[in-house]
N, C-alpha and C. Protein backbone atom coordinates (compact mmCIF):
# COMPACT_ATOMS: atom_id res chain seq x y z
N UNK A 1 220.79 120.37 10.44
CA UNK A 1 219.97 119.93 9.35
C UNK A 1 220.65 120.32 8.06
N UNK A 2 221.19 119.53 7.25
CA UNK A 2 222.10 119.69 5.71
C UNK A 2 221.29 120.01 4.89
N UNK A 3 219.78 119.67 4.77
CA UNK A 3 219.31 120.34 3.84
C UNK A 3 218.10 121.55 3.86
N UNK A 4 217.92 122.41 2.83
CA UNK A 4 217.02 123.47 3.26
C UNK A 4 215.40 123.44 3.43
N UNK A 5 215.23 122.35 3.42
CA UNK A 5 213.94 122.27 3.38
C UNK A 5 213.54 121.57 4.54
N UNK A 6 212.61 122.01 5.46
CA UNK A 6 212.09 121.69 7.08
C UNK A 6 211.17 120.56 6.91
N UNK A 7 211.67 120.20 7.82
CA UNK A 7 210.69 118.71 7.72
C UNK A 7 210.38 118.02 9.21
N UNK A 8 209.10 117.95 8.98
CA UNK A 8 208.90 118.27 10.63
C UNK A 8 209.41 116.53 11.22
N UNK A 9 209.57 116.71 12.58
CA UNK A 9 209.95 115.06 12.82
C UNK A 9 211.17 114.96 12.72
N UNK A 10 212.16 115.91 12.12
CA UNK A 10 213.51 115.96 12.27
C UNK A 10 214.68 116.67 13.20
N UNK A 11 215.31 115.98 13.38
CA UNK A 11 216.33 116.76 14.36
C UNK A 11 216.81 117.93 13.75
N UNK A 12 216.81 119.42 14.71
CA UNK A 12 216.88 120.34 13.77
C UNK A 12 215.85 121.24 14.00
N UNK A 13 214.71 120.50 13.13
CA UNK A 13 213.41 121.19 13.00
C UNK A 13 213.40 122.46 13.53
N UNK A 14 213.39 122.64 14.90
CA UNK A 14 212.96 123.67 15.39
C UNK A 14 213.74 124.73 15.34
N UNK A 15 215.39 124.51 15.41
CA UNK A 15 216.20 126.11 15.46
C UNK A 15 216.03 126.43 13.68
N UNK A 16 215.60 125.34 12.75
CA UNK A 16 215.77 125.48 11.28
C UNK A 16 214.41 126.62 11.32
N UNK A 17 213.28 126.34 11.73
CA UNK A 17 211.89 126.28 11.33
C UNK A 17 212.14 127.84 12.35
N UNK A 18 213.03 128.00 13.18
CA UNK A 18 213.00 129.47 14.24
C UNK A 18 214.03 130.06 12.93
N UNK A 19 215.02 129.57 12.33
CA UNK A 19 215.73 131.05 11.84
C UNK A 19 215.02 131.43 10.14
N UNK A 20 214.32 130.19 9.85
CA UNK A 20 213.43 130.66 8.69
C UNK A 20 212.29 131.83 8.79
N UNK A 21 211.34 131.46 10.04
CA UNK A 21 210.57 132.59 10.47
C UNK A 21 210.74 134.12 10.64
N UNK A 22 212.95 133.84 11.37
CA UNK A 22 212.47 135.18 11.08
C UNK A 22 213.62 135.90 10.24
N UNK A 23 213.59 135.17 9.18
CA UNK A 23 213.92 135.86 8.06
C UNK A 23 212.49 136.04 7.10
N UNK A 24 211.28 135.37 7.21
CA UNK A 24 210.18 135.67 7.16
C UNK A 24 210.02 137.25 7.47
N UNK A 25 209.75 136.99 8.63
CA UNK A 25 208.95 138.72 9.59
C UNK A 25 210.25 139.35 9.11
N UNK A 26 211.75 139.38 8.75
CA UNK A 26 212.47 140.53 8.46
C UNK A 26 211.60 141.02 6.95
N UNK A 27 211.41 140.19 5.88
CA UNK A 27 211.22 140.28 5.06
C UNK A 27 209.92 141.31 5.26
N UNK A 28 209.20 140.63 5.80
CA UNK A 28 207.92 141.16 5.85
C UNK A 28 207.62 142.94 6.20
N UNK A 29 208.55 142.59 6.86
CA UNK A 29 208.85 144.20 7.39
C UNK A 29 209.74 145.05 6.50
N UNK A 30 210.47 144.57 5.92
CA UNK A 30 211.05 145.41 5.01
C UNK A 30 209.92 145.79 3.37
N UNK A 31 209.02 144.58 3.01
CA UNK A 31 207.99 145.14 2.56
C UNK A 31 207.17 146.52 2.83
N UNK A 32 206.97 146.11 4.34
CA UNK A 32 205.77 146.89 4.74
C UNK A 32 205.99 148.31 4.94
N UNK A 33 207.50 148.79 5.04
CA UNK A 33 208.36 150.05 5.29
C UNK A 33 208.29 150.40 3.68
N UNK A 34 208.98 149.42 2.36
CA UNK A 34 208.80 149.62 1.44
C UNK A 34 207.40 150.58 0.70
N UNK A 35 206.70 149.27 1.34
CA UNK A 35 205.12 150.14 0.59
C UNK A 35 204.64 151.62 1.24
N UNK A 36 205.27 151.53 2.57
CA UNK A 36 204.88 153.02 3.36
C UNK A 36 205.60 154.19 2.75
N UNK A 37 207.10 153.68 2.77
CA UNK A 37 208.06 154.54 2.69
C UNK A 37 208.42 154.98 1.09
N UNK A 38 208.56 154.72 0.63
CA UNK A 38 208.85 154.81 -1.08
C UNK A 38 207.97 155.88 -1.45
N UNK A 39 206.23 155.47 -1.65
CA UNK A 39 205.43 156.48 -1.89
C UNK A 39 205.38 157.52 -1.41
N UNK A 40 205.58 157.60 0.07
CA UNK A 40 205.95 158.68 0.58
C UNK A 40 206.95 160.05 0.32
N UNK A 41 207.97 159.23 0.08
CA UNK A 41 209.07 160.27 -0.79
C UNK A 41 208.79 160.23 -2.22
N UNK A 42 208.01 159.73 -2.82
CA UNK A 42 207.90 160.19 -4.11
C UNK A 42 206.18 161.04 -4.40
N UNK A 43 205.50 161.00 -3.36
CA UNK A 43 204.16 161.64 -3.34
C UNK A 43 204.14 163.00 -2.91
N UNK A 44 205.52 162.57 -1.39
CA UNK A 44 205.01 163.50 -0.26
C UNK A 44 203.74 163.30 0.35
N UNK A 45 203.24 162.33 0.10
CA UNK A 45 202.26 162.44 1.12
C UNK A 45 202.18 160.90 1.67
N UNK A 46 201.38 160.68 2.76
CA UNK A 46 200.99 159.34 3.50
C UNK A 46 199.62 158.77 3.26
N UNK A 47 199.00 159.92 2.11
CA UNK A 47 197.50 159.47 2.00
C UNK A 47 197.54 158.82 0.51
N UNK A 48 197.81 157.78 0.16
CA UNK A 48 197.74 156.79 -1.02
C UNK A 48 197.38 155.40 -0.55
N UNK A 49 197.27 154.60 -1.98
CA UNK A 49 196.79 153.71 -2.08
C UNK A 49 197.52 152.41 -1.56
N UNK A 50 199.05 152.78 -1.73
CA UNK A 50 200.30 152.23 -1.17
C UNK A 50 200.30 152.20 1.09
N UNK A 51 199.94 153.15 0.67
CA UNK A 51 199.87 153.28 2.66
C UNK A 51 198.74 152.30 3.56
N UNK A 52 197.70 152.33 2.37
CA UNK A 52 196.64 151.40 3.11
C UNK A 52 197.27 150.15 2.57
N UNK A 53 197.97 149.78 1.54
CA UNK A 53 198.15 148.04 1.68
C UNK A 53 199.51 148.15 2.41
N UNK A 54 200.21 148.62 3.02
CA UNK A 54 201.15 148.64 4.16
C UNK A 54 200.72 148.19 5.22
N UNK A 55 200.21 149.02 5.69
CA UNK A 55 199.02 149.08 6.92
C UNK A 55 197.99 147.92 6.86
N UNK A 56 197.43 147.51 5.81
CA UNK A 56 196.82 145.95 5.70
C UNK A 56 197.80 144.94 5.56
N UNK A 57 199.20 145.12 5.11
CA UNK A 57 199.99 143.52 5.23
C UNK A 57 200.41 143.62 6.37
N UNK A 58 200.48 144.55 7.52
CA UNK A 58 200.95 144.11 9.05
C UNK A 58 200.03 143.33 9.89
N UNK A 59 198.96 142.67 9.10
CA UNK A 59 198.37 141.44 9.70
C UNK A 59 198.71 140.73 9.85
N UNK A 60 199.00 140.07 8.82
CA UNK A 60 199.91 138.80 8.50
C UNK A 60 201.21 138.72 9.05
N UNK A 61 202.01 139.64 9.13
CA UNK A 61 203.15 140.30 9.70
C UNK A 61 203.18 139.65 11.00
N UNK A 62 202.08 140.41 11.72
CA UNK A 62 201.90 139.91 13.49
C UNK A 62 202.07 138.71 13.59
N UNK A 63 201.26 138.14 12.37
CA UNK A 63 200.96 136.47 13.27
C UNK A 63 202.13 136.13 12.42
N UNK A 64 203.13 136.53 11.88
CA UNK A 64 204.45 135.77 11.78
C UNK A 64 205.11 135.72 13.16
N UNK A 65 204.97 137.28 13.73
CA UNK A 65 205.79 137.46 14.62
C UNK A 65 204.89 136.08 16.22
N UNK A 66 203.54 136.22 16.42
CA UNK A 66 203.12 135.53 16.89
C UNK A 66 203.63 134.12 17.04
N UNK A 67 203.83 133.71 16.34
CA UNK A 67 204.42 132.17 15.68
C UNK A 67 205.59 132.08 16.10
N UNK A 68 206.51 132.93 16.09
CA UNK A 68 207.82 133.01 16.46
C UNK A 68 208.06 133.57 17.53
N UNK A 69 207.17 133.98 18.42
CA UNK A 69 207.48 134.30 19.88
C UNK A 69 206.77 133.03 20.25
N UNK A 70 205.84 132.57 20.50
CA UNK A 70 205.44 131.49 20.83
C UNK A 70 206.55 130.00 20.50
N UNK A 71 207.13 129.90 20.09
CA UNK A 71 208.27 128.79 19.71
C UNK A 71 209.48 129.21 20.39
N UNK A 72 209.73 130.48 20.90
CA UNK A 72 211.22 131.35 21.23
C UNK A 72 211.99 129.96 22.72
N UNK A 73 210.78 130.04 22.72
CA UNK A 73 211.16 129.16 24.78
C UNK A 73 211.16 127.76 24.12
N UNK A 74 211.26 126.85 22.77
CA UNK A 74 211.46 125.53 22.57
C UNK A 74 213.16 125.30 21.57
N UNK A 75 213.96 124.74 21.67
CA UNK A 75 214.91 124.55 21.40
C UNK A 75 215.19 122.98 21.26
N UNK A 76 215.61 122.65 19.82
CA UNK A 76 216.03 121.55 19.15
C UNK A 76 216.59 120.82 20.99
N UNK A 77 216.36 119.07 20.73
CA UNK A 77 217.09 118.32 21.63
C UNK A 77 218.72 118.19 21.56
N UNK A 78 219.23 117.42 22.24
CA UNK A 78 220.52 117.24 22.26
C UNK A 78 220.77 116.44 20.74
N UNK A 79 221.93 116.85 20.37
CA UNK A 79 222.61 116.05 19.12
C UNK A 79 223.29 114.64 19.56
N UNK A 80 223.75 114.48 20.39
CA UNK A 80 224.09 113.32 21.00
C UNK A 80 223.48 112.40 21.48
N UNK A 81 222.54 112.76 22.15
CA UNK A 81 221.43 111.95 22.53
C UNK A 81 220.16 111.45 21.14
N UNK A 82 219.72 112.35 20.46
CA UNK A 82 219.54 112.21 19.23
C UNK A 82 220.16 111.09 18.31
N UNK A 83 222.15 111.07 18.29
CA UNK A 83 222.30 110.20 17.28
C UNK A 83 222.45 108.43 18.07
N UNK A 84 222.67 109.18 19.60
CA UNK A 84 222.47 107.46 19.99
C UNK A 84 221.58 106.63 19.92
N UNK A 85 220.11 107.43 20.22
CA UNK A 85 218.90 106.39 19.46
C UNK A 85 218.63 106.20 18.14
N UNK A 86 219.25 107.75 17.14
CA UNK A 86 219.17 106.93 16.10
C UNK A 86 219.42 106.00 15.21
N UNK A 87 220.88 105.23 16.41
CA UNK A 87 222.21 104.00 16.00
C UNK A 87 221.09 103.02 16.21
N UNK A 88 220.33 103.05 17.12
CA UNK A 88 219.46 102.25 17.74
C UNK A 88 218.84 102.48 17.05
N UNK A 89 217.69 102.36 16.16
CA UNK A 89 216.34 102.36 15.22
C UNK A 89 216.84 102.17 14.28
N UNK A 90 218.09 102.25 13.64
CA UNK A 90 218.63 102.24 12.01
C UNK A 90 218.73 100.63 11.77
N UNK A 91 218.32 100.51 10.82
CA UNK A 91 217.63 99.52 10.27
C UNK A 91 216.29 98.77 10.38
N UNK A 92 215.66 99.34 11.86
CA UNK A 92 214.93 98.56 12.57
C UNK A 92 213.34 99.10 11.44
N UNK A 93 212.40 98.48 10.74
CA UNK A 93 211.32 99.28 9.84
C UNK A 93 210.29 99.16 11.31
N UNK A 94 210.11 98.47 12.14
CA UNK A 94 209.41 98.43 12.85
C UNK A 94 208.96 100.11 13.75
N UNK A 95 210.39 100.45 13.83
CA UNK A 95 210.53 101.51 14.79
C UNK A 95 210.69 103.06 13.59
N UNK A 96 210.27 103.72 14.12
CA UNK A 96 210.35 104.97 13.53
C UNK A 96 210.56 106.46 14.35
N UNK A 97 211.50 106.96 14.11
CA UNK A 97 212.25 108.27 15.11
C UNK A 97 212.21 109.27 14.46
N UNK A 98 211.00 109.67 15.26
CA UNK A 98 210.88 111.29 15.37
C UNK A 98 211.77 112.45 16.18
N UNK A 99 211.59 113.73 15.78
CA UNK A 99 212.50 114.38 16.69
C UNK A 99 212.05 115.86 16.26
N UNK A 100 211.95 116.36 17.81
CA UNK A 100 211.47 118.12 17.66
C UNK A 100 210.09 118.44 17.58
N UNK A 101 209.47 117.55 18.02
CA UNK A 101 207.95 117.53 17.78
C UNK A 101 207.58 118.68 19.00
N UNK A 102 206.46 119.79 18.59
CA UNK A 102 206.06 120.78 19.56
C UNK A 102 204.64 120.62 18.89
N UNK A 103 203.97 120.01 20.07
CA UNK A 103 202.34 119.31 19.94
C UNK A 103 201.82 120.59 20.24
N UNK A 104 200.75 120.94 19.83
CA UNK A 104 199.63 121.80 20.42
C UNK A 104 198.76 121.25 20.88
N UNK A 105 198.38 120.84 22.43
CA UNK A 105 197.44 120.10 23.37
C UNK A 105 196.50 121.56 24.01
N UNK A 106 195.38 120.41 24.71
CA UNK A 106 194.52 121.72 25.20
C UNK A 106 194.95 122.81 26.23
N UNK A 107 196.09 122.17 26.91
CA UNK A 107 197.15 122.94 27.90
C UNK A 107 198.06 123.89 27.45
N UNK A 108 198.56 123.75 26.57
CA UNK A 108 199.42 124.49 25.66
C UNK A 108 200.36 123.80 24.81
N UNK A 109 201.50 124.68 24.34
CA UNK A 109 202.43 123.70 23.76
C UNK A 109 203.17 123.13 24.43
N UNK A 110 203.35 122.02 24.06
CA UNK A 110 204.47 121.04 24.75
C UNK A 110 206.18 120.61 23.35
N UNK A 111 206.61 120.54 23.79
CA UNK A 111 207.84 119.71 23.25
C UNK A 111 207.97 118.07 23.42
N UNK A 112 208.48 117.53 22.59
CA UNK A 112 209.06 115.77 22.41
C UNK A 112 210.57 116.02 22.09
N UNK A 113 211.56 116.20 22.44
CA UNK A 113 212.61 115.39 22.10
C UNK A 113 212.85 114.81 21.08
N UNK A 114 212.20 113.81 21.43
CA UNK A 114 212.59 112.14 20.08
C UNK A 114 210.80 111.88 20.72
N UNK A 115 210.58 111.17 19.79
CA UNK A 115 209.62 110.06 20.29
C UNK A 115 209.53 109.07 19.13
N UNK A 116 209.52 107.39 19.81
CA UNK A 116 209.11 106.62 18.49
C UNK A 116 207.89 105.91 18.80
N UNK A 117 207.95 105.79 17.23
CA UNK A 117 206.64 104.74 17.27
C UNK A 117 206.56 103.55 17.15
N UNK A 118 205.92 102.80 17.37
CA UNK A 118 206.19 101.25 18.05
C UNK A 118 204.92 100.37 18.08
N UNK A 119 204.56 99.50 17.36
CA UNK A 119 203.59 98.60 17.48
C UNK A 119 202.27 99.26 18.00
N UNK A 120 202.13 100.70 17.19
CA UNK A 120 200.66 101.64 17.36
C UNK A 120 201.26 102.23 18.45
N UNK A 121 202.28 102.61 19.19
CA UNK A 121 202.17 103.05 20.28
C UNK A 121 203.67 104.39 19.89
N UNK A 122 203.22 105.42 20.91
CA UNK A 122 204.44 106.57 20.95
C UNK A 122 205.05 106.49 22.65
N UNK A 123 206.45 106.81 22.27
CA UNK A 123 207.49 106.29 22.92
C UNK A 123 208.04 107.68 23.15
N UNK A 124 207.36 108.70 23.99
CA UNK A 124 208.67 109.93 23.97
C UNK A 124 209.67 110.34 25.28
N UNK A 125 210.39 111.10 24.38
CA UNK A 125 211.31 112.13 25.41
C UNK A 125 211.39 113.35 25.89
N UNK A 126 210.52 114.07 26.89
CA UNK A 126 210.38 115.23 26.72
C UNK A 126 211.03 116.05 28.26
N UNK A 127 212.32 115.90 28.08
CA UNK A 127 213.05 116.44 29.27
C UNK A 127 212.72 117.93 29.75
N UNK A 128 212.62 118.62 30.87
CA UNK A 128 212.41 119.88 31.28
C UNK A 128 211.54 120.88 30.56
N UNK A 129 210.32 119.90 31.10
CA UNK A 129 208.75 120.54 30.37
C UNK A 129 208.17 121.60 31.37
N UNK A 130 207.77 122.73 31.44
CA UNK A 130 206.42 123.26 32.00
C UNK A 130 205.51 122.77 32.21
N UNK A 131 205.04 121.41 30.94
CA UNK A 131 204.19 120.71 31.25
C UNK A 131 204.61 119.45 31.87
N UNK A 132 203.47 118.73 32.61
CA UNK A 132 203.34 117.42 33.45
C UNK A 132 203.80 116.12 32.83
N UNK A 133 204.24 115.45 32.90
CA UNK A 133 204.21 114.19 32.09
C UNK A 133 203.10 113.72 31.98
N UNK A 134 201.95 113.60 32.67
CA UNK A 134 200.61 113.10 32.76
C UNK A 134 199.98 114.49 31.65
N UNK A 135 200.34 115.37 31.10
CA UNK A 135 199.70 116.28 30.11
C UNK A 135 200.13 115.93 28.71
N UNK A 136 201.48 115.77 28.64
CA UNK A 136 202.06 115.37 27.33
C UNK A 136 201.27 114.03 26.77
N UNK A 137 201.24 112.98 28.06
CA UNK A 137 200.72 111.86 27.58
C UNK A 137 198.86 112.06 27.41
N UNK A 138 198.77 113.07 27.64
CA UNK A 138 197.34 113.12 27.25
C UNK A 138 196.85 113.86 26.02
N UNK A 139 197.88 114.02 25.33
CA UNK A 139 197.86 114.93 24.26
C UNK A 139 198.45 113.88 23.45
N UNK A 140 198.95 112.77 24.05
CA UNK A 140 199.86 111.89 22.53
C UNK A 140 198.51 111.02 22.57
N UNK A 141 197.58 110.75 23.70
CA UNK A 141 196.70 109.69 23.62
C UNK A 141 195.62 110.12 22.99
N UNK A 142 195.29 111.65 23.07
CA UNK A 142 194.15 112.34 21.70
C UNK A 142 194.52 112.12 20.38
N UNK A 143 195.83 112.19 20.43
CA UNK A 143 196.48 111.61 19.03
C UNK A 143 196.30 110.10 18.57
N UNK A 144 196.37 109.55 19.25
CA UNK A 144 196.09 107.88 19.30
C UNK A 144 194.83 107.65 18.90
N UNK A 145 193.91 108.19 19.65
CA UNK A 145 192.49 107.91 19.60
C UNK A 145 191.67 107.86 18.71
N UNK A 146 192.35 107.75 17.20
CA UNK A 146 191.85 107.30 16.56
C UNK A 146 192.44 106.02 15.87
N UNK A 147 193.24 105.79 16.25
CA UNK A 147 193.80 103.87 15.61
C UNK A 147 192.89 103.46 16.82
N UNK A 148 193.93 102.57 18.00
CA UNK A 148 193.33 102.26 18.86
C UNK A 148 193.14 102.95 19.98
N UNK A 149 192.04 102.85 20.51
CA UNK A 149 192.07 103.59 22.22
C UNK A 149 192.85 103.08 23.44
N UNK A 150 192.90 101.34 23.34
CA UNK A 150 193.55 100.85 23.98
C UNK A 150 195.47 101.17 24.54
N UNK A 151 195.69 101.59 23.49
CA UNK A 151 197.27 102.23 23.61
C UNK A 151 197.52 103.27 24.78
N UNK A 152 198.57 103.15 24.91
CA UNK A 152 199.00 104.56 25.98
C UNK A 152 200.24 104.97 26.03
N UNK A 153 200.20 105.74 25.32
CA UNK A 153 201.91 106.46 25.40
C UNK A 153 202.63 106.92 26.47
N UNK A 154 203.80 106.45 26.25
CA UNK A 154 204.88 106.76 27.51
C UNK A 154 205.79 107.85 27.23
N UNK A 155 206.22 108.84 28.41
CA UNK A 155 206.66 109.52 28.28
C UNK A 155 207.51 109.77 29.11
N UNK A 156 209.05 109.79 28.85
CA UNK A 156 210.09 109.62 30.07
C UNK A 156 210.80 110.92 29.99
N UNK A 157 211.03 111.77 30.91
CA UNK A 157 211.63 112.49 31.45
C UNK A 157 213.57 112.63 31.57
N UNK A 158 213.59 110.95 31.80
CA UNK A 158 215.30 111.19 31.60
C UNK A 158 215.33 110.04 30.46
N UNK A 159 216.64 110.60 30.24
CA UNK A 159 217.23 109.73 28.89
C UNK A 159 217.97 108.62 28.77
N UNK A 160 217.83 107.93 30.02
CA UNK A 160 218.82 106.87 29.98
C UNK A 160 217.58 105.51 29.85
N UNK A 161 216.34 106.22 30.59
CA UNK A 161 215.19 105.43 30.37
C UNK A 161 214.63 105.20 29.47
N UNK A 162 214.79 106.67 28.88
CA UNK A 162 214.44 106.87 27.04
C UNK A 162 214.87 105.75 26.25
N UNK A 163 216.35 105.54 26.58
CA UNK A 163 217.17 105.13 25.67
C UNK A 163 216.89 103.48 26.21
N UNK A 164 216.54 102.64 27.12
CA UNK A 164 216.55 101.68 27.48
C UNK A 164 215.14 101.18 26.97
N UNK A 165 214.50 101.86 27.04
CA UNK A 165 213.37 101.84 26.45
C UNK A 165 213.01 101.68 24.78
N UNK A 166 213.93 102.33 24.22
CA UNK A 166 214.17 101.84 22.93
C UNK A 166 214.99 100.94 22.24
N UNK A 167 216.02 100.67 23.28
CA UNK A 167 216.93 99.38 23.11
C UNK A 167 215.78 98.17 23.03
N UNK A 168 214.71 98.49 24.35
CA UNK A 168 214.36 96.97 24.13
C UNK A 168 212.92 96.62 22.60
N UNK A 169 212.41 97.74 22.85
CA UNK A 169 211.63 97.87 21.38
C UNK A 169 212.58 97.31 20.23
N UNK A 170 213.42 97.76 20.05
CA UNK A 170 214.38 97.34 18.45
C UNK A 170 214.67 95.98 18.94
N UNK A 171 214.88 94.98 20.26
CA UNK A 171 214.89 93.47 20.34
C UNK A 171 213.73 92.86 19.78
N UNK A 172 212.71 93.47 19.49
CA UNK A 172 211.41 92.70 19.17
C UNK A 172 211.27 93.23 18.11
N UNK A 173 210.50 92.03 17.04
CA UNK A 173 210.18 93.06 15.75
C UNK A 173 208.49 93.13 15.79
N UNK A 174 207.66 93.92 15.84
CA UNK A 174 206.49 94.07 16.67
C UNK A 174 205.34 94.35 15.79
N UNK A 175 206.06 95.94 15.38
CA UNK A 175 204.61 96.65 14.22
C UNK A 175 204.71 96.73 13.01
N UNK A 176 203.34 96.72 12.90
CA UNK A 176 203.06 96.42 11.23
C UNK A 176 203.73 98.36 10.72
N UNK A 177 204.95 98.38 9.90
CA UNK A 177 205.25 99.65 9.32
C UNK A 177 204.37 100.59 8.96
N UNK A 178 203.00 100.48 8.22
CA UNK A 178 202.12 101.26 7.67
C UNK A 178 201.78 101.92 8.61
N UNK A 179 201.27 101.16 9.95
CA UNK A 179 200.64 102.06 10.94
C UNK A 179 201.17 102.99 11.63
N UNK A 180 202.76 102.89 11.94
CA UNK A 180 203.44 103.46 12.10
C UNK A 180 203.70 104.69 11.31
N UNK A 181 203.48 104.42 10.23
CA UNK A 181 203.47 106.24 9.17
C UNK A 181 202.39 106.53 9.71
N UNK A 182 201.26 105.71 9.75
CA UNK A 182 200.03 106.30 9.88
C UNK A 182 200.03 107.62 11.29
N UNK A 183 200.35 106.80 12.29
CA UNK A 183 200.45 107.38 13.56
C UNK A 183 201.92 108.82 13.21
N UNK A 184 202.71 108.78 12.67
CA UNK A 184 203.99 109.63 12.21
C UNK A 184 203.01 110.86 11.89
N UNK A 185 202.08 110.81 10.81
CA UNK A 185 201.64 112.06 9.76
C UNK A 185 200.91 112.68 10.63
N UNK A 186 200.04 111.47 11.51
CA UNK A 186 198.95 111.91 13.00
C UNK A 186 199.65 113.22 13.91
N UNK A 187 201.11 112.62 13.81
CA UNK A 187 202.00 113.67 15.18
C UNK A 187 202.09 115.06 13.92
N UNK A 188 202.76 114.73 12.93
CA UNK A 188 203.14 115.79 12.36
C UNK A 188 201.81 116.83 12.35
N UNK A 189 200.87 116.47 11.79
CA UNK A 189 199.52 117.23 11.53
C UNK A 189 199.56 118.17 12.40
N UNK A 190 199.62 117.53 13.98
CA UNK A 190 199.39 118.63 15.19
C UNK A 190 200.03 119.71 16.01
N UNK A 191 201.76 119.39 14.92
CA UNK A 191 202.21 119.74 15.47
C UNK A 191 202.80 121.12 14.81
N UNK A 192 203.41 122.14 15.43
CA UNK A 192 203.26 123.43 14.40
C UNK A 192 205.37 123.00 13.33
């Protein structure tokens, strides 16, 4: 990812969005030693006003660290596989390529690969899941469920299907573009 600012839906995303975090929690922690430690050598003592907001910013602290152990087991997709569909979608307004998406469903988190969107519909890749393919797609179809219900997202496991699968989407020109952001901001929202 060339530039510094995370953006979810991009290839990248996730090792960008893992080494920001934890230069986060370093930070955080070097605060929280700060506010303990400083007063300390200049009081001598541990009973100040400085020690209790130490001890109150390791809240926030945790759930950095929370956030970033929970993401530790997801890792950006392949770069190669990545730029071959994205040879495939470039130009196409119909189609829109996502990448690095980690949904929060009622099962847990899941990972996407790539997934596109397509005439109201999501198109993903989510190779060597914990979760089911029949779970992922039930978590992209809660996502759906509010354009149409009728839709049903597919979700392929290998990448040659992935990729055949999006070859033939970019032969057709299908969806109306708007809905397609629409459904894009839908994934991003849910996803951390």
């Amino acid at each position: 990812m060339g530039n510094s600012k995370l953006e979810k839906g991009t290839w990248g995303y996730i090792e960008e969005w893992k080494k920001k975090k934890l230069i986060t929690i370093f930070l955080w922690a070097l605060f929280i030693l700060a506010f303990i430690g400083i007063p300390e050598l200049i009081f001598h003592s541990r009973y100040n006003a400085f020690t209790i907001a130490g001890i109150v910013m390791v809240l926030p602290a945790a759930r950095e660290v929370v956030q970033y152990i929970s993401m530790l087991k997801f890792h950006s997709g392949s770069k190669e596989e990545y730029m071959a569909v994205e040879e495939i979608v470039r130009g196409k307004d119909w189609l829109l390529l996502l990448a690095d998406i980690v949904a929060a469903g009622e099962t847990g988190h899941m990972v996407l690969n790539m997934a596109v969107i397509c005439n109201g519909n999501i198109y993903g890749y989510a190779p060597k899941q914990s979760k089911s393919r029949d779970e992922i797609e039930a978590c992209l179809t809660d996502i759906l469920s509010g354009e149409n219900s009728y839709k049903r997202p597919v979700v392929h496991e290998d990448f040659r299907e992935f990729e055949e699968m999006v070859m033939m989407l970019a032969a057709n020109e299908l969806s109306r573009p708007s809905e397609t952001h629409c459904i894009s901001e839908r994934i991003k929202a849910v996803s951390m």
